[in-house]
PDB file of N, CA and C in Angstrom:
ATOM      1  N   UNK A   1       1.793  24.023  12.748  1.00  0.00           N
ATOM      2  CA  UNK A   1       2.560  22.831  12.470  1.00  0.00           C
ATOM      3  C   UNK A   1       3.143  22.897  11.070  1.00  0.00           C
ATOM      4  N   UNK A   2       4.432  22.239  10.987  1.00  0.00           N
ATOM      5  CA  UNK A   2       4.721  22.416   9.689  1.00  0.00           C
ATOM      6  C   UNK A   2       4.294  21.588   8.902  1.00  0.00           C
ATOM      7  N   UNK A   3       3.433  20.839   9.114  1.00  0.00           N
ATOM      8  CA  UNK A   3       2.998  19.602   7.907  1.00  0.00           C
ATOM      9  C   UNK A   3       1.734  20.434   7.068  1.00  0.00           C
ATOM     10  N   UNK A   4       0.906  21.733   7.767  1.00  0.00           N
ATOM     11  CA  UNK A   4       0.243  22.304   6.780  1.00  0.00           C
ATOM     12  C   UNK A   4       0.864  23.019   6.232  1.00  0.00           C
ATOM     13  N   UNK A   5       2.346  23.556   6.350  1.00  0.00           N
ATOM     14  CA  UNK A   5       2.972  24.741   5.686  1.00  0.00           C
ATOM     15  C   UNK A   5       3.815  23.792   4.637  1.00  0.00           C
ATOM     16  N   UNK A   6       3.870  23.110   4.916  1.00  0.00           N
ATOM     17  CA  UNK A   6       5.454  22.226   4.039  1.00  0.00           C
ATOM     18  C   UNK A   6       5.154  21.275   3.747  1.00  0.00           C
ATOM     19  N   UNK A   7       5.067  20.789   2.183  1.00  0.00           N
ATOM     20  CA  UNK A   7       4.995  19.411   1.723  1.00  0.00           C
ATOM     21  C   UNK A   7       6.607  18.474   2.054  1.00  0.00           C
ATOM     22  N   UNK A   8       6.389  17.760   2.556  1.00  0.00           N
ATOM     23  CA  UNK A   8       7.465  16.482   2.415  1.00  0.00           C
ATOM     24  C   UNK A   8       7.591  15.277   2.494  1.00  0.00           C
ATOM     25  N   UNK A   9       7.779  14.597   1.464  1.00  0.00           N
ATOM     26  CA  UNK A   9       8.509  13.395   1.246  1.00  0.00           C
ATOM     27  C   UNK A   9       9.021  12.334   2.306  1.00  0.00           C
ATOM     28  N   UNK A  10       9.000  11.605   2.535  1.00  0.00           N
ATOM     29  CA  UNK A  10       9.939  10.533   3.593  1.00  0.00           C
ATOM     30  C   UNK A  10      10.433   9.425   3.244  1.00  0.00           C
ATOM     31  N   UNK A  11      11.336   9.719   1.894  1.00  0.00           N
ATOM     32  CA  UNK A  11      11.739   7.630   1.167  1.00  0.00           C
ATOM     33  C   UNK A  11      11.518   6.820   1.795  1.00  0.00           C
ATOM     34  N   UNK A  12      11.519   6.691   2.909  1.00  0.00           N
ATOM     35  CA  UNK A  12      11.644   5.240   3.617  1.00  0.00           C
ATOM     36  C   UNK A  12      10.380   5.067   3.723  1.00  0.00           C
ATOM     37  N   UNK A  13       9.317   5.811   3.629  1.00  0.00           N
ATOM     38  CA  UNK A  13       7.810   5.477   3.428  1.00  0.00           C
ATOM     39  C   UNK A  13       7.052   5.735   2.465  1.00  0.00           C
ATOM     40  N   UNK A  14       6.952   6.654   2.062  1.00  0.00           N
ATOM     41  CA  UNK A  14       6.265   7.081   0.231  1.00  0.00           C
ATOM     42  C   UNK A  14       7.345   6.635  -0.511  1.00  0.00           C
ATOM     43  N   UNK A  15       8.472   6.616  -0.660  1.00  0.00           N
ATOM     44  CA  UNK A  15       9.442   5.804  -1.501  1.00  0.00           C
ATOM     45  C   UNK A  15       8.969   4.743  -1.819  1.00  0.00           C
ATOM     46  N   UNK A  16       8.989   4.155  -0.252  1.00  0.00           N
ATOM     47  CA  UNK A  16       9.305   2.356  -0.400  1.00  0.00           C
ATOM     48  C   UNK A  16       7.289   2.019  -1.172  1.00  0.00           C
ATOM     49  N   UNK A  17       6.825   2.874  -0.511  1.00  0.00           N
ATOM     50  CA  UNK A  17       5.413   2.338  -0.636  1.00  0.00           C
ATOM     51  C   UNK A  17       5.057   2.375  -2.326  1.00  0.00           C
ATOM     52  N   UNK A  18       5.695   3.618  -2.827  1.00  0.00           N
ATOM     53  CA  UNK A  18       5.474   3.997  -4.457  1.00  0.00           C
ATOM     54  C   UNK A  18       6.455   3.051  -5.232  1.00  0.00           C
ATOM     55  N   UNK A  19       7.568   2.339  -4.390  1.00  0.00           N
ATOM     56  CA  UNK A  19       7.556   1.492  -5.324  1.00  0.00           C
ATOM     57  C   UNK A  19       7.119  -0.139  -5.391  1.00  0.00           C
ATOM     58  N   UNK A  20       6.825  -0.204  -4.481  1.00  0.00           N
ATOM     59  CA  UNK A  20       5.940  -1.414  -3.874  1.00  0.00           C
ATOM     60  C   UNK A  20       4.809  -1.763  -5.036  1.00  0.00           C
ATOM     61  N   UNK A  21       4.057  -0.065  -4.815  1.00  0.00           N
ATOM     62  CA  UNK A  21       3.110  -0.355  -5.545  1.00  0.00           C
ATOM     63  C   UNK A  21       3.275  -0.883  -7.305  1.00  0.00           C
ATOM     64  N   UNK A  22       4.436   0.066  -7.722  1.00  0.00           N
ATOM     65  CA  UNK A  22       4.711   0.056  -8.834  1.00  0.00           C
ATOM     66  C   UNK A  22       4.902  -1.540  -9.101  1.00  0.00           C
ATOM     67  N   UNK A  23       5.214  -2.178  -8.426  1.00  0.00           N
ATOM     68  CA  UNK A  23       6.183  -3.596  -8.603  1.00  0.00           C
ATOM     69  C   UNK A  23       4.595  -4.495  -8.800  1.00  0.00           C
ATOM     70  N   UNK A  24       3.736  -4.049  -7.733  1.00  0.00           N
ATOM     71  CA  UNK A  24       2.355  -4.970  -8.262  1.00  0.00           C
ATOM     72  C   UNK A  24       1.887  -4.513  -9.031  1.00  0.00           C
ATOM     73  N   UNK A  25       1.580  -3.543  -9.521  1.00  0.00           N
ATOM     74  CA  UNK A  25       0.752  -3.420 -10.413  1.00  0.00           C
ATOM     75  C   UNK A  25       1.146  -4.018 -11.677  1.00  0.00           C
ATOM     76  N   UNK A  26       2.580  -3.728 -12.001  1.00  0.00           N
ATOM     77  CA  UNK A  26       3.654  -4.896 -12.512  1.00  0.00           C
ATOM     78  C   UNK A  26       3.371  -5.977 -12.917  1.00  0.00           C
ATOM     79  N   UNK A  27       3.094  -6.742 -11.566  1.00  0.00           N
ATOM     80  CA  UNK A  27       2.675  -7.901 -11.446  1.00  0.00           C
ATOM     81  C   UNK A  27       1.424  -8.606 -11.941  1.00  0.00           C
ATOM     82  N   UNK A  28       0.371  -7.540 -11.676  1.00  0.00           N
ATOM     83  CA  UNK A  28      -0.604  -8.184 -11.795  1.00  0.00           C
ATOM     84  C   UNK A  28      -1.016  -8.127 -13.271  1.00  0.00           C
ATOM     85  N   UNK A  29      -0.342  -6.844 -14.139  1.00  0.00           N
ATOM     86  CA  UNK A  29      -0.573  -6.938 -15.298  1.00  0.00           C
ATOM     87  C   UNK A  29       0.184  -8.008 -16.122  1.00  0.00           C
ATOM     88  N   UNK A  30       1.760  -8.688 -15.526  1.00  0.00           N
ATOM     89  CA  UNK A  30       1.945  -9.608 -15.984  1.00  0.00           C
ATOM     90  C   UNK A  30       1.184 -11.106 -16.057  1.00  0.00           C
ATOM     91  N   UNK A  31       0.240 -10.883 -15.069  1.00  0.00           N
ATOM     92  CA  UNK A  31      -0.536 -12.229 -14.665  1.00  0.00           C
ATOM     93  C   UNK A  31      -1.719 -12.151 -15.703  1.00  0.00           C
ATOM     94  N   UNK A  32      -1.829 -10.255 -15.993  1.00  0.00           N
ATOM     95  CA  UNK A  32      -3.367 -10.939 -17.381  1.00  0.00           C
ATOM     96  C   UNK A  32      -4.741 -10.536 -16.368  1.00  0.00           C
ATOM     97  N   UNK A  33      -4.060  -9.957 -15.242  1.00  0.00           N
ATOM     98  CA  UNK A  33      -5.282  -9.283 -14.797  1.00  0.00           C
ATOM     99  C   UNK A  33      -5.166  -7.877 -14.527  1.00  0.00           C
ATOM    100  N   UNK A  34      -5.889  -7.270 -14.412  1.00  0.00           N
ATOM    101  CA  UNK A  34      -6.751  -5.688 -14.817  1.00  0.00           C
ATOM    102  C   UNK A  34      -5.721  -5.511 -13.048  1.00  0.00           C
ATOM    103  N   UNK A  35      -5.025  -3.785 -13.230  1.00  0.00           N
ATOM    104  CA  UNK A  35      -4.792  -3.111 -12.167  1.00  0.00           C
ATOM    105  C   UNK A  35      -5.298  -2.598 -11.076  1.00  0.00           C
ATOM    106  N   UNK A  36      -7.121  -2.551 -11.922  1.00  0.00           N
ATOM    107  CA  UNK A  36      -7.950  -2.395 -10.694  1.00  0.00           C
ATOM    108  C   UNK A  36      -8.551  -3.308 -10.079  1.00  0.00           C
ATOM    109  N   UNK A  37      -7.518  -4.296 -10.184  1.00  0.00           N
ATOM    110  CA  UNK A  37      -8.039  -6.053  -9.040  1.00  0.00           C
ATOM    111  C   UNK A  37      -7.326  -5.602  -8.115  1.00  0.00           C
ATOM    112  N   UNK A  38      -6.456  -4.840  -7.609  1.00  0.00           N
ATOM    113  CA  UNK A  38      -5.741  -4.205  -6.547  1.00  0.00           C
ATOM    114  C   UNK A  38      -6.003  -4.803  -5.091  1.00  0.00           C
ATOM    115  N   UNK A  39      -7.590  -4.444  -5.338  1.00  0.00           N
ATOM    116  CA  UNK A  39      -8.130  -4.670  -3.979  1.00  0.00           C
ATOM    117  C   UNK A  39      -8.508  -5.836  -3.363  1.00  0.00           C
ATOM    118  N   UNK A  40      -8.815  -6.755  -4.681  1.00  0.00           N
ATOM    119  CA  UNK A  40      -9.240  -8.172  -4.435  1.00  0.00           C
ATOM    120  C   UNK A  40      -8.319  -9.270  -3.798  1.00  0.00           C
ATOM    121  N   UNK A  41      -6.738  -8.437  -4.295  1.00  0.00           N
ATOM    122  CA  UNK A  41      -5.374  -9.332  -3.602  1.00  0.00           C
ATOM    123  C   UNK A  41      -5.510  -9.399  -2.504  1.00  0.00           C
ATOM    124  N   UNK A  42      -4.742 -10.136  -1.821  1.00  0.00           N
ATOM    125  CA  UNK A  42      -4.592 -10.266  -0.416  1.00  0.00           C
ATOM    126  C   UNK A  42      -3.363  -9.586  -0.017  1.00  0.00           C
ATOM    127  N   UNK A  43      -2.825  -9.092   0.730  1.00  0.00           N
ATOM    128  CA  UNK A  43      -1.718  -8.800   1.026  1.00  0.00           C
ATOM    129  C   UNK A  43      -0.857  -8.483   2.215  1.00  0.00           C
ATOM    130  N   UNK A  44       0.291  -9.587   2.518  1.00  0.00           N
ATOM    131  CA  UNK A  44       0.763  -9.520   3.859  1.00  0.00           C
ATOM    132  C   UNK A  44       2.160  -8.711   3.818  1.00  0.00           C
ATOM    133  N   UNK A  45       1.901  -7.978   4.673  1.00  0.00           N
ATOM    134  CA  UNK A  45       2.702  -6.829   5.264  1.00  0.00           C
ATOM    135  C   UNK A  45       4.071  -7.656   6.397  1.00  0.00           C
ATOM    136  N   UNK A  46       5.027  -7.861   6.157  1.00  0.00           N
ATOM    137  CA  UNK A  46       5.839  -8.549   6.836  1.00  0.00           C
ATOM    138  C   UNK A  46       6.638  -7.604   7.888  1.00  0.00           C
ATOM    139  N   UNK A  47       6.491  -7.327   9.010  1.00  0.00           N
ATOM    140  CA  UNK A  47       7.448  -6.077   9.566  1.00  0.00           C
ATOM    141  C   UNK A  47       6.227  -4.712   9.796  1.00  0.00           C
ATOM    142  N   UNK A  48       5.718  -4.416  11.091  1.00  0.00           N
ATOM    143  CA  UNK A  48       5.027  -3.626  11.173  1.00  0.00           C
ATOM    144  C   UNK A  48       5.530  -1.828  11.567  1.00  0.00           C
ATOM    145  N   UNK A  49       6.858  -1.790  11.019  1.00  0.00           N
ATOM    146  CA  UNK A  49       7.209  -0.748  11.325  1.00  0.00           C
ATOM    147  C   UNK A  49       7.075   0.251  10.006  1.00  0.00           C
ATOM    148  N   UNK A  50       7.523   1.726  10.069  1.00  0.00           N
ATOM    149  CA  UNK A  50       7.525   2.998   9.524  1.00  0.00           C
ATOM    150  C   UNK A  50       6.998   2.510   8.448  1.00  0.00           C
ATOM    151  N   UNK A  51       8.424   1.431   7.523  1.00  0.00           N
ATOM    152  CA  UNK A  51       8.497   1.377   5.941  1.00  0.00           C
ATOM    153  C   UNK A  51       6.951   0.340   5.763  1.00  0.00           C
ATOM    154  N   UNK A  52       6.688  -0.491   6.732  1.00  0.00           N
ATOM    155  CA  UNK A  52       5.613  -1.906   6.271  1.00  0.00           C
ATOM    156  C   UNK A  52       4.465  -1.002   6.137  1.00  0.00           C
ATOM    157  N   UNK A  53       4.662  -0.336   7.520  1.00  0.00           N
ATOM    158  CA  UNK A  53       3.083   0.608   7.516  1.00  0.00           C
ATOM    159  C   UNK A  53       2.922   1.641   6.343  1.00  0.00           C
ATOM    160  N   UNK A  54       3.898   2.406   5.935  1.00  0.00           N
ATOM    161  CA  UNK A  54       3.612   2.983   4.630  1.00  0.00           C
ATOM    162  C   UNK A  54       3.650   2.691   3.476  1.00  0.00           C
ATOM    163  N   UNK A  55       4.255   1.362   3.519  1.00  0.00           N
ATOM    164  CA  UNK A  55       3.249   0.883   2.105  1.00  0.00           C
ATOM    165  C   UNK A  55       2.557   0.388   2.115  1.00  0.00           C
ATOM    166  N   UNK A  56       1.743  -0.170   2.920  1.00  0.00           N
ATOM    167  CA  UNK A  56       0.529  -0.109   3.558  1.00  0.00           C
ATOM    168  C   UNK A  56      -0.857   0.837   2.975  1.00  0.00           C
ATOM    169  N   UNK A  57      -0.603   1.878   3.326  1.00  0.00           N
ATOM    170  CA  UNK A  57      -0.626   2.873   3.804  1.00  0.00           C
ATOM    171  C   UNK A  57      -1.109   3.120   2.056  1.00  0.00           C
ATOM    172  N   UNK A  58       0.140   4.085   1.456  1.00  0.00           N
ATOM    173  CA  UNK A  58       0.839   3.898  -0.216  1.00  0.00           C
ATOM    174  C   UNK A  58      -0.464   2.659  -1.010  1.00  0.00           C
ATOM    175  N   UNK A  59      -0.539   1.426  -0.625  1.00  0.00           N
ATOM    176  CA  UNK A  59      -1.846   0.410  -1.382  1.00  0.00           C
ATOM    177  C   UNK A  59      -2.626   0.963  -1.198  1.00  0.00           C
ATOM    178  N   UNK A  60      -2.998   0.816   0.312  1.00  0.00           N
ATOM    179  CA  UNK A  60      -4.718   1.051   1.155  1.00  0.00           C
ATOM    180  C   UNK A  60      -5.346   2.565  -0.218  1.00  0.00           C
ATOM    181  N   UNK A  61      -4.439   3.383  -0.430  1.00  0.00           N
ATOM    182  CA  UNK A  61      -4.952   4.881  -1.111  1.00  0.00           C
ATOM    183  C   UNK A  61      -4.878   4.602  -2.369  1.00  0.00           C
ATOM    184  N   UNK A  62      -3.873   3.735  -2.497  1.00  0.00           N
ATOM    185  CA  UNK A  62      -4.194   3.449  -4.777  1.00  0.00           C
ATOM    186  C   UNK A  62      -5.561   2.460  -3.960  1.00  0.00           C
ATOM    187  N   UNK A  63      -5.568   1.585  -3.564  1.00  0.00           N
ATOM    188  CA  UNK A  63      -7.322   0.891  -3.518  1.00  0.00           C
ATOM    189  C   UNK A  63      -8.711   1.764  -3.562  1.00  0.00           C
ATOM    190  N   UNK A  64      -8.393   2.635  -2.520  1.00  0.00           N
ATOM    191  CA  UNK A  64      -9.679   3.697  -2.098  1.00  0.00           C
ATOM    192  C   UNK A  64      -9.578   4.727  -3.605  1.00  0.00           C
ATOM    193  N   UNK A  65      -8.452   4.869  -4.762  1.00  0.00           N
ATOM    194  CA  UNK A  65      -8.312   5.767  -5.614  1.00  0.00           C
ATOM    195  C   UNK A  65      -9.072   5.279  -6.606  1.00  0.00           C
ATOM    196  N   UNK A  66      -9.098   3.872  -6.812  1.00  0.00           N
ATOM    197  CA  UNK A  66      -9.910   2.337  -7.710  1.00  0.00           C
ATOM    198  C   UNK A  66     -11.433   2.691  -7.651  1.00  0.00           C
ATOM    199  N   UNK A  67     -11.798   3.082  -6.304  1.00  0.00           N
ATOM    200  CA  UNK A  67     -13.201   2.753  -5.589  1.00  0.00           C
ATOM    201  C   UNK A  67     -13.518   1.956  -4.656  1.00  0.00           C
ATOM    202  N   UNK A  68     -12.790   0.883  -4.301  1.00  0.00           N
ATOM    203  CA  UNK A  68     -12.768   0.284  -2.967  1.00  0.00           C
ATOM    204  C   UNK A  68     -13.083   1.689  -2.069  1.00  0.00           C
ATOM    205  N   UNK A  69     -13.717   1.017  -1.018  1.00  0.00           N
ATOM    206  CA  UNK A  69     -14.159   1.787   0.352  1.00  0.00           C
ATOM    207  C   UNK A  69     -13.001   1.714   0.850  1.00  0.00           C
ATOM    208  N   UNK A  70     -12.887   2.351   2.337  1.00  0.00           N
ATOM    209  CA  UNK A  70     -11.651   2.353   3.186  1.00  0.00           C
ATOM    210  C   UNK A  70     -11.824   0.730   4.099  1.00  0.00           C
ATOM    211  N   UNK A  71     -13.053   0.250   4.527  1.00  0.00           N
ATOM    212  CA  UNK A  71     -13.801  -0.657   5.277  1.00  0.00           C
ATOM    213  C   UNK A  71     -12.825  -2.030   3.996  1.00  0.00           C
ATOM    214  N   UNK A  72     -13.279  -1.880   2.888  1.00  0.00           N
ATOM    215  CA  UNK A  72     -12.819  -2.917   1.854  1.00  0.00           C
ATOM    216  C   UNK A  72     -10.951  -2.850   1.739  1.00  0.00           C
ATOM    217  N   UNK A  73     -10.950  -1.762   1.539  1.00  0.00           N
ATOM    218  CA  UNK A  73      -9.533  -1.816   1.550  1.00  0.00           C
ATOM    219  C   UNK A  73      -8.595  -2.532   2.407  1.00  0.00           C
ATOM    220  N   UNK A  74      -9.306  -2.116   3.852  1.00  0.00           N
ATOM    221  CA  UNK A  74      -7.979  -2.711   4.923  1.00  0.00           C
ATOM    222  C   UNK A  74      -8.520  -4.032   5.198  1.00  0.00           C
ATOM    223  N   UNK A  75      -9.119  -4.697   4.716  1.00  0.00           N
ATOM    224  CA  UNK A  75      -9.446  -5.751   4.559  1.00  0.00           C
ATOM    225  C   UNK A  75      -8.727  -6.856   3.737  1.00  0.00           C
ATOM    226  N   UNK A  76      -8.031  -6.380   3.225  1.00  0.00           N
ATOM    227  CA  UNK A  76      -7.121  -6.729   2.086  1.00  0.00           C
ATOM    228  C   UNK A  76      -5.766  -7.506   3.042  1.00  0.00           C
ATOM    229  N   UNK A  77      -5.449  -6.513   4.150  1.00  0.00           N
ATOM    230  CA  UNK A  77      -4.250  -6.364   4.386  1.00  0.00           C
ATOM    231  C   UNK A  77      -3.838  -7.327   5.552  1.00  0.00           C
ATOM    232  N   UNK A  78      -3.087  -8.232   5.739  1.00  0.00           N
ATOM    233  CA  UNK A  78      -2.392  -8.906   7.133  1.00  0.00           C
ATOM    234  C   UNK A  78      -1.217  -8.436   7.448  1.00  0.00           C
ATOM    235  N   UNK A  79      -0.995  -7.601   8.995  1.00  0.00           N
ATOM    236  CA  UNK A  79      -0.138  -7.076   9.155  1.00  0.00           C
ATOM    237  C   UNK A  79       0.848  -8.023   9.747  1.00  0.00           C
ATOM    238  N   UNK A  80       1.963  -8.735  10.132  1.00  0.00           N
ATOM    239  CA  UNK A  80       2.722  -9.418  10.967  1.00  0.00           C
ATOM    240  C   UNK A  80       4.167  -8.604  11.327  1.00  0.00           C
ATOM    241  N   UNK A  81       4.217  -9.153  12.269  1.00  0.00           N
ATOM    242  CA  UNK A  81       5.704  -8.629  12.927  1.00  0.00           C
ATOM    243  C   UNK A  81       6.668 -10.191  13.433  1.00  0.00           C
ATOM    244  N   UNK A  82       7.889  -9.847  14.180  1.00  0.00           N
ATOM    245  CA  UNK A  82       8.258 -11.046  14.872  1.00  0.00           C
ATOM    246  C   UNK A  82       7.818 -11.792  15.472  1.00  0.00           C
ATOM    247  N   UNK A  83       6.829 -10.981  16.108  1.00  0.00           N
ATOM    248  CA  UNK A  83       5.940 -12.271  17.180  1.00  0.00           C
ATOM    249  C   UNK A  83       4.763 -12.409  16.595  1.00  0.00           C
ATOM    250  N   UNK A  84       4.761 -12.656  14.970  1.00  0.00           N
ATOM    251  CA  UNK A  84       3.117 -12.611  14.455  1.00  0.00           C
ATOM    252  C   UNK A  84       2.334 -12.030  14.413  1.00  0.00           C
TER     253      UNK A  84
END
């Protein structure tokens, strides 16, 4: 398979997700709290397709990178779509 031979990229998902992240962490340091509260946010995912799920995806791994568990991490997360 080529995903063990070839590293690649997909903007519309490590893009969107790296800058997602960038934008909270942003955030939360503007609020006066520590970057590794990451996990404690809540966070709703609006749109369960490619881009929602990989930044998703993009958080869930800066959380588990913090020390959050994987169990804690997706715990964090509400996924919704059109029909909720």
């Amino acid at each position: 398979m080529y995903r063990r031979e070839h590293l690649c990229f997909n903007d519309d998902i490590q893009g969107t997700g790296a800058t997602t992240l960038a934008g909270i962490l942003g955030a939360l340091r503007a609020k006066g709290e520590s970057v590794n509260s990451l996990g404690k946010q809540r966070i709703v995912i609006a749109g369960a397709g490619s881009a929602g799920i990989g930044v998703g995806q993009v958080l869930m791994d800066a959380m588990i990178e913090q020390g959050y568990t994987e169990e804690a991490a997706k715990k964090a997360f509400f996924v919704v779509d059109q029909d909720g």
